[in-house]
N, C-alpha and C. Protein backbone atom coordinates (compact mmCIF):
# COMPACT_ATOMS: atom_id res chain seq x y z
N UNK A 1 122.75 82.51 91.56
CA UNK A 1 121.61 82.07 92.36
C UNK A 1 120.62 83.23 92.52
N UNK A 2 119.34 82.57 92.36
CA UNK A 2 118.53 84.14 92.59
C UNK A 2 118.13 84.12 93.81
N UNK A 3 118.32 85.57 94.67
CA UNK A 3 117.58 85.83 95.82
C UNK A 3 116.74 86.67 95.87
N UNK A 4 116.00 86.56 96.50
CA UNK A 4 114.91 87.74 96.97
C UNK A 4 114.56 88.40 98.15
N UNK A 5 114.13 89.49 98.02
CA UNK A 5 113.80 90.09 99.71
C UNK A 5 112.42 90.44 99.67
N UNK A 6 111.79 90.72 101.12
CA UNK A 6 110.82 91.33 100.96
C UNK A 6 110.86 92.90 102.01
N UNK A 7 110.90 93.64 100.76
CA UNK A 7 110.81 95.42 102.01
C UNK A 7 109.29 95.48 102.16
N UNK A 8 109.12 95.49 103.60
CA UNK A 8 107.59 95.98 103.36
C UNK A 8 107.22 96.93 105.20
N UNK A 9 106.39 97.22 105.01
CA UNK A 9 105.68 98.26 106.20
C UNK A 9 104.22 97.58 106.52
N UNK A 10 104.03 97.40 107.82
CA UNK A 10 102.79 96.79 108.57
C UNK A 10 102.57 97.46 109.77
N UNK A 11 101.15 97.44 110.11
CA UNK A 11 101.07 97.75 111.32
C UNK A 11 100.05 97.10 112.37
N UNK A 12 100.51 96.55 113.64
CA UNK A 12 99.31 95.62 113.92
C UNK A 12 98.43 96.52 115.17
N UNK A 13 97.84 96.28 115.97
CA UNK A 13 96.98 96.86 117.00
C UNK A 13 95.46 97.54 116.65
N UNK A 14 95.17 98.69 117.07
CA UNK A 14 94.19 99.12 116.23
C UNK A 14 93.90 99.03 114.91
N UNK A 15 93.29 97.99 113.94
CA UNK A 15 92.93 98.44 112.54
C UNK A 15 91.47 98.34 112.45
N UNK A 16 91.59 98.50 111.15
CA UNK A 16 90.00 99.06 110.31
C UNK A 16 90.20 97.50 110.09
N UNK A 17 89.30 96.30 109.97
CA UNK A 17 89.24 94.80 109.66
C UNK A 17 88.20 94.72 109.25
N UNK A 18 88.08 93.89 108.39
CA UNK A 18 86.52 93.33 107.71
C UNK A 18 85.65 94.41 108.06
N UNK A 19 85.62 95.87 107.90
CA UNK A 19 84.84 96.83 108.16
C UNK A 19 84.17 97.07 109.46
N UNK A 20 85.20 96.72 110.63
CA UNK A 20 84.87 97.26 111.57
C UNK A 20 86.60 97.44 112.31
N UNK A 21 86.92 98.37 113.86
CA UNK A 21 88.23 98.72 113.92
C UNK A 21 88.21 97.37 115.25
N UNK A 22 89.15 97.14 114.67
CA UNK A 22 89.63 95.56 115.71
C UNK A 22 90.88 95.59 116.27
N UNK A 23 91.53 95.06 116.87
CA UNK A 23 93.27 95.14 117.60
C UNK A 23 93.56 93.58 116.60
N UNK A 24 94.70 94.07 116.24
CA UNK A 24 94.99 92.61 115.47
C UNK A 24 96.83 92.35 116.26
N UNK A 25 97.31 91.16 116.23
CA UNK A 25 98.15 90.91 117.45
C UNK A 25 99.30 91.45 116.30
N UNK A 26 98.98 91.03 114.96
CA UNK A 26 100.12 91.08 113.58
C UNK A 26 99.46 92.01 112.39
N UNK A 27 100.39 92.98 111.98
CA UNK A 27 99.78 93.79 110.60
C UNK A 27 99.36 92.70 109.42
N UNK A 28 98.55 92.83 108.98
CA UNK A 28 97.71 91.94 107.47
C UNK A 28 99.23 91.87 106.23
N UNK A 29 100.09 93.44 106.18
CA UNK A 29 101.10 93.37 105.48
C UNK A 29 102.21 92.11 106.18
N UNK A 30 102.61 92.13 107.16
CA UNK A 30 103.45 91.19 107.84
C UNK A 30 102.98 89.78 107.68
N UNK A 31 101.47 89.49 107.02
CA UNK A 31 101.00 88.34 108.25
C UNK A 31 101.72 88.07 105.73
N UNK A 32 101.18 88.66 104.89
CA UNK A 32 101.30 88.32 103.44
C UNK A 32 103.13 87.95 103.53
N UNK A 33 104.05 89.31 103.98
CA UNK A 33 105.20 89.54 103.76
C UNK A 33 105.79 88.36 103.91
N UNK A 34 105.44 87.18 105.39
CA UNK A 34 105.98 86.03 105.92
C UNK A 34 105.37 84.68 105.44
N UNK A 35 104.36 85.17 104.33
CA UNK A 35 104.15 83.71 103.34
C UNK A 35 104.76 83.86 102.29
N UNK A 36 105.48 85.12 101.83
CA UNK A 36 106.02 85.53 100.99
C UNK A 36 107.98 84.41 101.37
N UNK A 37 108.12 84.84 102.79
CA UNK A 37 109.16 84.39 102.90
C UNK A 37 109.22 82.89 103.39
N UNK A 38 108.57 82.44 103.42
CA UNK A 38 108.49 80.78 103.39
C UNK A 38 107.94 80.41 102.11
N UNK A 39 107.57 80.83 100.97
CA UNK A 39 107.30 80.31 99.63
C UNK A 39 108.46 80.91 98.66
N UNK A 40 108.94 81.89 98.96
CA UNK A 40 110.19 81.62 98.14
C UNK A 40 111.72 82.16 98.54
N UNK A 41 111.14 81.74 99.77
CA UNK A 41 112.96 81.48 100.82
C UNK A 41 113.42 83.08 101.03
N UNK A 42 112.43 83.86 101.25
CA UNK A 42 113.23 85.47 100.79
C UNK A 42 113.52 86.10 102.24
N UNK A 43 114.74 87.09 102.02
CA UNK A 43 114.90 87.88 103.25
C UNK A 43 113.87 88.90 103.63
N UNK A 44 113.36 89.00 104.55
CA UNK A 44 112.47 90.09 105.35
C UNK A 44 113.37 91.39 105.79
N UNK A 45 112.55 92.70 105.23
CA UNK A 45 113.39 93.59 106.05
C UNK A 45 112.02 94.56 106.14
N UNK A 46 111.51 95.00 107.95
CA UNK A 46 110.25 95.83 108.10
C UNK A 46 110.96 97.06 108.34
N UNK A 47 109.91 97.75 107.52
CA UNK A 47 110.46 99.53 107.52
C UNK A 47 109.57 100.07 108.91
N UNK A 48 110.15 100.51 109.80
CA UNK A 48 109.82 100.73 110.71
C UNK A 48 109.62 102.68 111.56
N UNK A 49 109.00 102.91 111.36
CA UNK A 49 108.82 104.70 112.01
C UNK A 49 109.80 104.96 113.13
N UNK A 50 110.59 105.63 113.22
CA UNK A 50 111.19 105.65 114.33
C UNK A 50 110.61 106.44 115.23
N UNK A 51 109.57 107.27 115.04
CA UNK A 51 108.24 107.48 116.09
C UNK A 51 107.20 106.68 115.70
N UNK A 52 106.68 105.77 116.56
CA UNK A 52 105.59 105.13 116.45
C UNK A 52 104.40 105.82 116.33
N UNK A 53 103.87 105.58 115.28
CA UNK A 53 102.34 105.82 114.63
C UNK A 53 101.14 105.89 116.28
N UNK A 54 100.38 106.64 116.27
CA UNK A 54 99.52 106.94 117.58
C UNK A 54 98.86 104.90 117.45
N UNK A 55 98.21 104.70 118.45
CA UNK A 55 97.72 103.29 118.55
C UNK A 55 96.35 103.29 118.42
N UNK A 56 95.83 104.54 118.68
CA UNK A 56 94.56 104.32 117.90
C UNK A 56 94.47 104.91 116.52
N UNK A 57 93.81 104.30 116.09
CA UNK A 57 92.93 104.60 114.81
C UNK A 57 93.07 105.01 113.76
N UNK A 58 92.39 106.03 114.54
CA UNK A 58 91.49 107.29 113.57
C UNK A 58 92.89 108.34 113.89
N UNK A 59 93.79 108.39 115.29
CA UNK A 59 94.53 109.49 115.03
C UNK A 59 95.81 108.96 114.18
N UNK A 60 96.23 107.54 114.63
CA UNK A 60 97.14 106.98 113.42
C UNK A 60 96.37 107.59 111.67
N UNK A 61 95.77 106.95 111.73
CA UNK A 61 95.14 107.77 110.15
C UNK A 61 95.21 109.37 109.71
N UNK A 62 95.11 110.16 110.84
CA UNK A 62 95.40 111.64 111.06
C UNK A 62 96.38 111.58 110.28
N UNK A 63 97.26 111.05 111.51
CA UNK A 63 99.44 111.67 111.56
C UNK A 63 99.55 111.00 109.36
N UNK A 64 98.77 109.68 109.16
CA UNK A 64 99.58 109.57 107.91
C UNK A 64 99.04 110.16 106.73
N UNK A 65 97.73 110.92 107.37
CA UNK A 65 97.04 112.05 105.96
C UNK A 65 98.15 113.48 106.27
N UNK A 66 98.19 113.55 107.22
CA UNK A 66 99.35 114.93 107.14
C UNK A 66 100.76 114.72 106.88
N UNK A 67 101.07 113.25 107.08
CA UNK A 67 102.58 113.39 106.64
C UNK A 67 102.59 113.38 104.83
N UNK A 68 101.23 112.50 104.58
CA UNK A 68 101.28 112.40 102.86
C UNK A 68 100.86 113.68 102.23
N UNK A 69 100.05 114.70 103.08
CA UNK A 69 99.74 116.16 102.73
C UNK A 69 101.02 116.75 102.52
N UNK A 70 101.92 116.50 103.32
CA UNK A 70 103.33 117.51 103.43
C UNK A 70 104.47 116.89 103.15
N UNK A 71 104.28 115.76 102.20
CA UNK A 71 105.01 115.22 101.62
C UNK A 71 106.33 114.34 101.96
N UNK A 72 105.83 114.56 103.38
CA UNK A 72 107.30 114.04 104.81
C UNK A 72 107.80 112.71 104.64
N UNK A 73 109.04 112.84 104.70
CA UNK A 73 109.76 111.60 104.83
C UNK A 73 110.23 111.13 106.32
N UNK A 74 109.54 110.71 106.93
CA UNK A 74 109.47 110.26 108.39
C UNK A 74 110.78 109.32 108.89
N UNK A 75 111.33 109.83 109.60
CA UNK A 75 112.55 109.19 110.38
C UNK A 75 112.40 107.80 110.20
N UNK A 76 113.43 107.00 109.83
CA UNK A 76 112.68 104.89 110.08
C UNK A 76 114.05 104.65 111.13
N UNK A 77 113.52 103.73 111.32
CA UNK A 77 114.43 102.84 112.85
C UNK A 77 115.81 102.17 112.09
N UNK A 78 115.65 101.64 111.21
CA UNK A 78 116.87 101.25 110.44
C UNK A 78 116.50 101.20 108.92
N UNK A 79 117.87 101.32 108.22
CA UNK A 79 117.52 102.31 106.87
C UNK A 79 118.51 100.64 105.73
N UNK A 80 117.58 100.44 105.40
CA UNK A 80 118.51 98.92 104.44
C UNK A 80 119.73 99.92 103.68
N UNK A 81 120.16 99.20 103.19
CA UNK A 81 121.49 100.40 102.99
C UNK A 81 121.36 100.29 101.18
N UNK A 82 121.75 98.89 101.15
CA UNK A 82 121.48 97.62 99.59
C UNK A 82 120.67 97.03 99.43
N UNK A 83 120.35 96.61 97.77
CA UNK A 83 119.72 95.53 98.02
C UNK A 83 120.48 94.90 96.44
N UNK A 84 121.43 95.21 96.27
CA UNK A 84 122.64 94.73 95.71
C UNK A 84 122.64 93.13 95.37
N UNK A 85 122.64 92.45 96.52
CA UNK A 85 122.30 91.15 96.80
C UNK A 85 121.45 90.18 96.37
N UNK A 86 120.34 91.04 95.51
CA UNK A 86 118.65 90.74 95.59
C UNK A 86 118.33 90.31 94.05
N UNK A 87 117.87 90.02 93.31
CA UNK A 87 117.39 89.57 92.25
C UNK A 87 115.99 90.60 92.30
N UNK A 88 115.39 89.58 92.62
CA UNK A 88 113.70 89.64 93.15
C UNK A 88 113.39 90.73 94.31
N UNK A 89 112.58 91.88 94.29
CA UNK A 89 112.22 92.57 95.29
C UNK A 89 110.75 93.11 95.78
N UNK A 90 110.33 92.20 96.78
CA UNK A 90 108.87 92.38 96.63
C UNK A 90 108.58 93.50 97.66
N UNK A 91 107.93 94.31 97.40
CA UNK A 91 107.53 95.97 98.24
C UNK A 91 106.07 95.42 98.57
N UNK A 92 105.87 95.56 100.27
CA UNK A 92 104.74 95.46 100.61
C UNK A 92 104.13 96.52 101.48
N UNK A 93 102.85 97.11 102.03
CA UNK A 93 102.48 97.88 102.11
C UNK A 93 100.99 97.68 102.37
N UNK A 94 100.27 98.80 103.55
CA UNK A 94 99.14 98.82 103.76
C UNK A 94 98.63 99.82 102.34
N UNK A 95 97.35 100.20 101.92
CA UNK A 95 97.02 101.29 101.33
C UNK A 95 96.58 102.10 102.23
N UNK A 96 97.77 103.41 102.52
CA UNK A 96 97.45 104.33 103.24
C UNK A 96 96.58 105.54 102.30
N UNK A 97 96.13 106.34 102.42
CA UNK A 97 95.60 107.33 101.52
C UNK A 97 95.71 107.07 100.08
N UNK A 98 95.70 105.89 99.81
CA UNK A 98 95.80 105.94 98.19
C UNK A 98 97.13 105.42 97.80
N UNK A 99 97.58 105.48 98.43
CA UNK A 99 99.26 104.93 98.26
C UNK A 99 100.22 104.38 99.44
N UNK A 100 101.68 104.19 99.18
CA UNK A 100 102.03 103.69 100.18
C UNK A 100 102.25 104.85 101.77
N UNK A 101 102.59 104.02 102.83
CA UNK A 101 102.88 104.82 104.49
C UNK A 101 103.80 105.80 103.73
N UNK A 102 103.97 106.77 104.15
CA UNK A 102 105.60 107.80 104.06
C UNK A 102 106.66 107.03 104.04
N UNK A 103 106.84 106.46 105.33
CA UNK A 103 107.46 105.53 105.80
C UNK A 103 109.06 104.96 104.76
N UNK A 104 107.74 104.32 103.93
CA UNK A 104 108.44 103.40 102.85
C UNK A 104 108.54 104.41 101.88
N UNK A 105 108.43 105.87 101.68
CA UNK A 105 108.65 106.93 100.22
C UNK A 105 110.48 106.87 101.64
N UNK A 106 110.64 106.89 102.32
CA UNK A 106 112.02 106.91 103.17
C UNK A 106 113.02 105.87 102.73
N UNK A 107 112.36 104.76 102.87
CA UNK A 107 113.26 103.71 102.73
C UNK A 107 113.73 103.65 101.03
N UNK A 108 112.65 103.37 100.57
CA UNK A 108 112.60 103.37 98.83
C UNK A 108 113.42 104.45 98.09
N UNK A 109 113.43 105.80 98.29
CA UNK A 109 114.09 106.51 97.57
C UNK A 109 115.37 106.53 98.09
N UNK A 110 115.74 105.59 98.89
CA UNK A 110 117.32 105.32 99.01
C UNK A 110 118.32 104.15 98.64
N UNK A 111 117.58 103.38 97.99
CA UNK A 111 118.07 101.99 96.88
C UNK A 111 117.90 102.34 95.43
N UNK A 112 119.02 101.23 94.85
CA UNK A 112 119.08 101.74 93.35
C UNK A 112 118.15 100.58 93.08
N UNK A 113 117.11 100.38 92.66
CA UNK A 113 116.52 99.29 91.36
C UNK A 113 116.64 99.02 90.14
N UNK A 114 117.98 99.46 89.87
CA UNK A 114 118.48 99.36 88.28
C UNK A 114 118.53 98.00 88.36
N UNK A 115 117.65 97.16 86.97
CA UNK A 115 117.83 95.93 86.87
C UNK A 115 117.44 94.60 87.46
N UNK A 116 116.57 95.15 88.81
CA UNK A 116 115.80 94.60 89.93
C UNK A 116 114.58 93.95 89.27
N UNK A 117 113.74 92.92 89.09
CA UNK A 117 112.28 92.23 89.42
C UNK A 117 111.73 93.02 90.91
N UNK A 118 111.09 93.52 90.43
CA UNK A 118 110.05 94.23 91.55
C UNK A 118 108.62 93.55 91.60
N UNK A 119 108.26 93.08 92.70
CA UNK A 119 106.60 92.56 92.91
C UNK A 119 106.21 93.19 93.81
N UNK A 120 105.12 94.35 93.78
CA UNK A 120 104.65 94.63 94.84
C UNK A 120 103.14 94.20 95.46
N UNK A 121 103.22 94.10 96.40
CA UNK A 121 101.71 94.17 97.17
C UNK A 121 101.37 94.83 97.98
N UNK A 122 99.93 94.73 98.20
CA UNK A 122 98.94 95.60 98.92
C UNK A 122 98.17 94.87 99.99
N UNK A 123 98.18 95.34 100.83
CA UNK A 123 96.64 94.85 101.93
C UNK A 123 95.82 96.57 101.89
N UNK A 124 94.64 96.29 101.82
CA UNK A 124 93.66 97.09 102.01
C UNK A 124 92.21 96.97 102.61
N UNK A 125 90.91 97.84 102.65
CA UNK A 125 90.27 97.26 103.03
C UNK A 125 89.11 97.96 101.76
N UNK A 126 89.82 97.47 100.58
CA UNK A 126 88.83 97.93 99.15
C UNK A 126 88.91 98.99 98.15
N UNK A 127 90.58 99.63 98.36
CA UNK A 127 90.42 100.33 97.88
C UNK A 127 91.82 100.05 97.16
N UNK A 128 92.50 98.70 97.22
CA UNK A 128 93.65 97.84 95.82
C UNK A 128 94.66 99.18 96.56
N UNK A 129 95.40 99.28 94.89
CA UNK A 129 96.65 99.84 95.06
C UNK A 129 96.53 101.42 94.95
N UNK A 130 95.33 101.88 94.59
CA UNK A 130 94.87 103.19 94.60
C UNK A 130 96.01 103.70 93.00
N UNK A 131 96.93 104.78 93.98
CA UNK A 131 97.75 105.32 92.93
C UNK A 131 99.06 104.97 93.54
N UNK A 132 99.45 104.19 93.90
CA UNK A 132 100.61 103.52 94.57
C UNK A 132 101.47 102.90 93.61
N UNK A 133 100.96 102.34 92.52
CA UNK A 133 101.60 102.00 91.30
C UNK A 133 102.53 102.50 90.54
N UNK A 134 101.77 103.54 90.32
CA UNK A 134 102.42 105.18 89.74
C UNK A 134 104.00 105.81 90.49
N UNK A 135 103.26 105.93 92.05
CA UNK A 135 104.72 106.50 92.90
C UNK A 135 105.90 105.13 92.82
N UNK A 136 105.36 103.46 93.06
CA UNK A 136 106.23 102.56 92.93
C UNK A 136 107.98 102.72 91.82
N UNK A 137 106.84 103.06 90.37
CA UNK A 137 107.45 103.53 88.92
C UNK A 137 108.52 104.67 89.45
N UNK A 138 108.06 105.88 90.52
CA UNK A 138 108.87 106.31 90.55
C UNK A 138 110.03 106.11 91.41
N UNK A 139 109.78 105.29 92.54
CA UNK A 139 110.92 105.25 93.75
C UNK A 139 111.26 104.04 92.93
N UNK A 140 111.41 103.47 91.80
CA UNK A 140 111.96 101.70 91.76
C UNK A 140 112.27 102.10 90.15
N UNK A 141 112.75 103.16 90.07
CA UNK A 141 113.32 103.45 88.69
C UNK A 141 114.37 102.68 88.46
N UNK A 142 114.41 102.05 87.08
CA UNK A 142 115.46 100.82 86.48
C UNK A 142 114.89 99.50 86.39
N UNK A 143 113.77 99.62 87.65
CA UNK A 143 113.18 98.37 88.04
C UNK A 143 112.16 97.71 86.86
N UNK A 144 112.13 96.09 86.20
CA UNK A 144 111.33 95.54 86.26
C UNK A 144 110.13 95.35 86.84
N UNK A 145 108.90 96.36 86.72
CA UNK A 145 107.64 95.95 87.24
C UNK A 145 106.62 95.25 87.24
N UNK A 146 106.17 93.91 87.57
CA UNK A 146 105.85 92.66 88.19
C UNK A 146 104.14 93.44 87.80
N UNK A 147 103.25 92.36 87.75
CA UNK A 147 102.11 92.58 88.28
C UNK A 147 101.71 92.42 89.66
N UNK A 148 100.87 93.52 90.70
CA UNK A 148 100.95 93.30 92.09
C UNK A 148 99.95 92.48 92.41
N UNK A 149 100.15 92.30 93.66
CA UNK A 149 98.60 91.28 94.33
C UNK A 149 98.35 91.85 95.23
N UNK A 150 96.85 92.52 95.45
CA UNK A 150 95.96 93.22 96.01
C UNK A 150 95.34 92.00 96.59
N UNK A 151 95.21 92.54 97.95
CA UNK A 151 94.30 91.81 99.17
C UNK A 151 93.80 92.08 99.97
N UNK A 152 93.04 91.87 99.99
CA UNK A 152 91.79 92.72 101.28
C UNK A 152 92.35 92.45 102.43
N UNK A 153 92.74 92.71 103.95
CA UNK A 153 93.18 93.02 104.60
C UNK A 153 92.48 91.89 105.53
N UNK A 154 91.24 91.92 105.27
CA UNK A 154 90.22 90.61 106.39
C UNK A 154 90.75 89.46 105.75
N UNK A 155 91.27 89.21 104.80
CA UNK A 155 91.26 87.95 104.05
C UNK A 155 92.39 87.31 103.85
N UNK A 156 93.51 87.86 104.69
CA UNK A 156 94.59 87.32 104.98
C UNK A 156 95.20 86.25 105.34
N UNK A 157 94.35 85.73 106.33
CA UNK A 157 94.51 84.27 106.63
C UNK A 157 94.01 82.92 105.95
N UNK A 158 93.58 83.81 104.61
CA UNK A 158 92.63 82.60 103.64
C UNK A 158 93.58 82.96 102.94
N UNK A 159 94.59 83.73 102.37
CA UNK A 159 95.18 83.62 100.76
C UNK A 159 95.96 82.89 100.73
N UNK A 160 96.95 82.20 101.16
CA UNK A 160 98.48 81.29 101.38
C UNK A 160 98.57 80.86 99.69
N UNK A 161 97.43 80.20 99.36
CA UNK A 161 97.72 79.57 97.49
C UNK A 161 97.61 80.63 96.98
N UNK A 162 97.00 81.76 97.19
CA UNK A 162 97.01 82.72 96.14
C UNK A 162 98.04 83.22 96.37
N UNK A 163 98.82 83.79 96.99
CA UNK A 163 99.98 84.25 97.45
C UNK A 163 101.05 83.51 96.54
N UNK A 164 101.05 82.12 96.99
CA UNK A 164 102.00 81.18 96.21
C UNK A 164 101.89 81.01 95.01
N UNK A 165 100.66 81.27 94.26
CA UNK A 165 100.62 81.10 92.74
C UNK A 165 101.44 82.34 92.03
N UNK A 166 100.75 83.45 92.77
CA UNK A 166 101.82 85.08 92.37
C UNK A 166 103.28 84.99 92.71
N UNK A 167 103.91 84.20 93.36
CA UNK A 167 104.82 84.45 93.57
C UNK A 167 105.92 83.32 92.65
N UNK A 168 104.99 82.57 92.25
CA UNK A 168 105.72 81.51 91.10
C UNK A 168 105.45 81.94 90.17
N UNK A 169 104.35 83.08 89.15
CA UNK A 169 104.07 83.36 88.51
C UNK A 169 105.22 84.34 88.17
């Protein structure tokens, strides 16, 4: 039987939205991750900071240009152990500096993807997967790499078919 999961990292409250900074109640990654898991039945698992990211902004944006400056692998709240289980593994993710949160360089370089379907996605606000592609190749070594689906971050609540076509595709 094939299963699938979805690992992914979101963050809701202060964001950058349709080009202005708004409080959103749900991260844009969470709001994709959970059409992900009602279109093809998959387990959810959120990588979570075990220090929470500042709530505003501009200094959240700070803390994740210096953790990606210094290459930090940031404490997470619970660490998936396997994904053994999984067929299908879709990696989701804001575009932080060009690539993915730290966050998830934590979670990711501690699963094997030998033999895995990997789909990843992006929410952003225009700037796709940057070079996130590249580091993916490296934390998902063994892995099958999928073409991703890039989404603008305002436009979240309009994709549901596009979502579903990539994910049958």
């Amino acid at each position: 039987m094939m299963s699938s999961l979805v690992i992914y990292f979101s963050r809701s409250g202060e964001n950058y939205f349709g080009g202005e900074l708004k409080d959103i109640e749900k991260g844009n990654t969470e709001v994709i991750a959970e059409y992900i898991q009602e279109i093809d039945n998959a387990d959810l698992f959120k990588v979570e900071p075990a220090v929470e990211y500042p709530a505003d902004y501009m200094k959240c944006i700070d803390v994740a240009k210096k953790e990606q400056q210094a290459d930090a692998r940031p404490e997470i709240k619970e660490t998936l152990e396997s994904i053994a289980d999984y067929d299908t593994v879709y990696i989701g993710f804001p575009n932080w500096w060009g690539t993915l949160p730290m966050p998830m360089f934590t979670q990711l370089e501690q699963l094997d993807f030998s033999g895995k379907i990997v789909k990843p996605f992006v929410t952003h606000e225009g700037s796709g997967f940057g070079s996130s592609q590249k580091d993916l190749a490296k934390l998902c070594e063994g892995a099958q790499i999928k073409d991703g689906l890039s989404i603008p971050g305002a436009s979240v609540y309009d994709v549901k078919d596009k979502v579903a076509s990539w994910v049958k595709d």
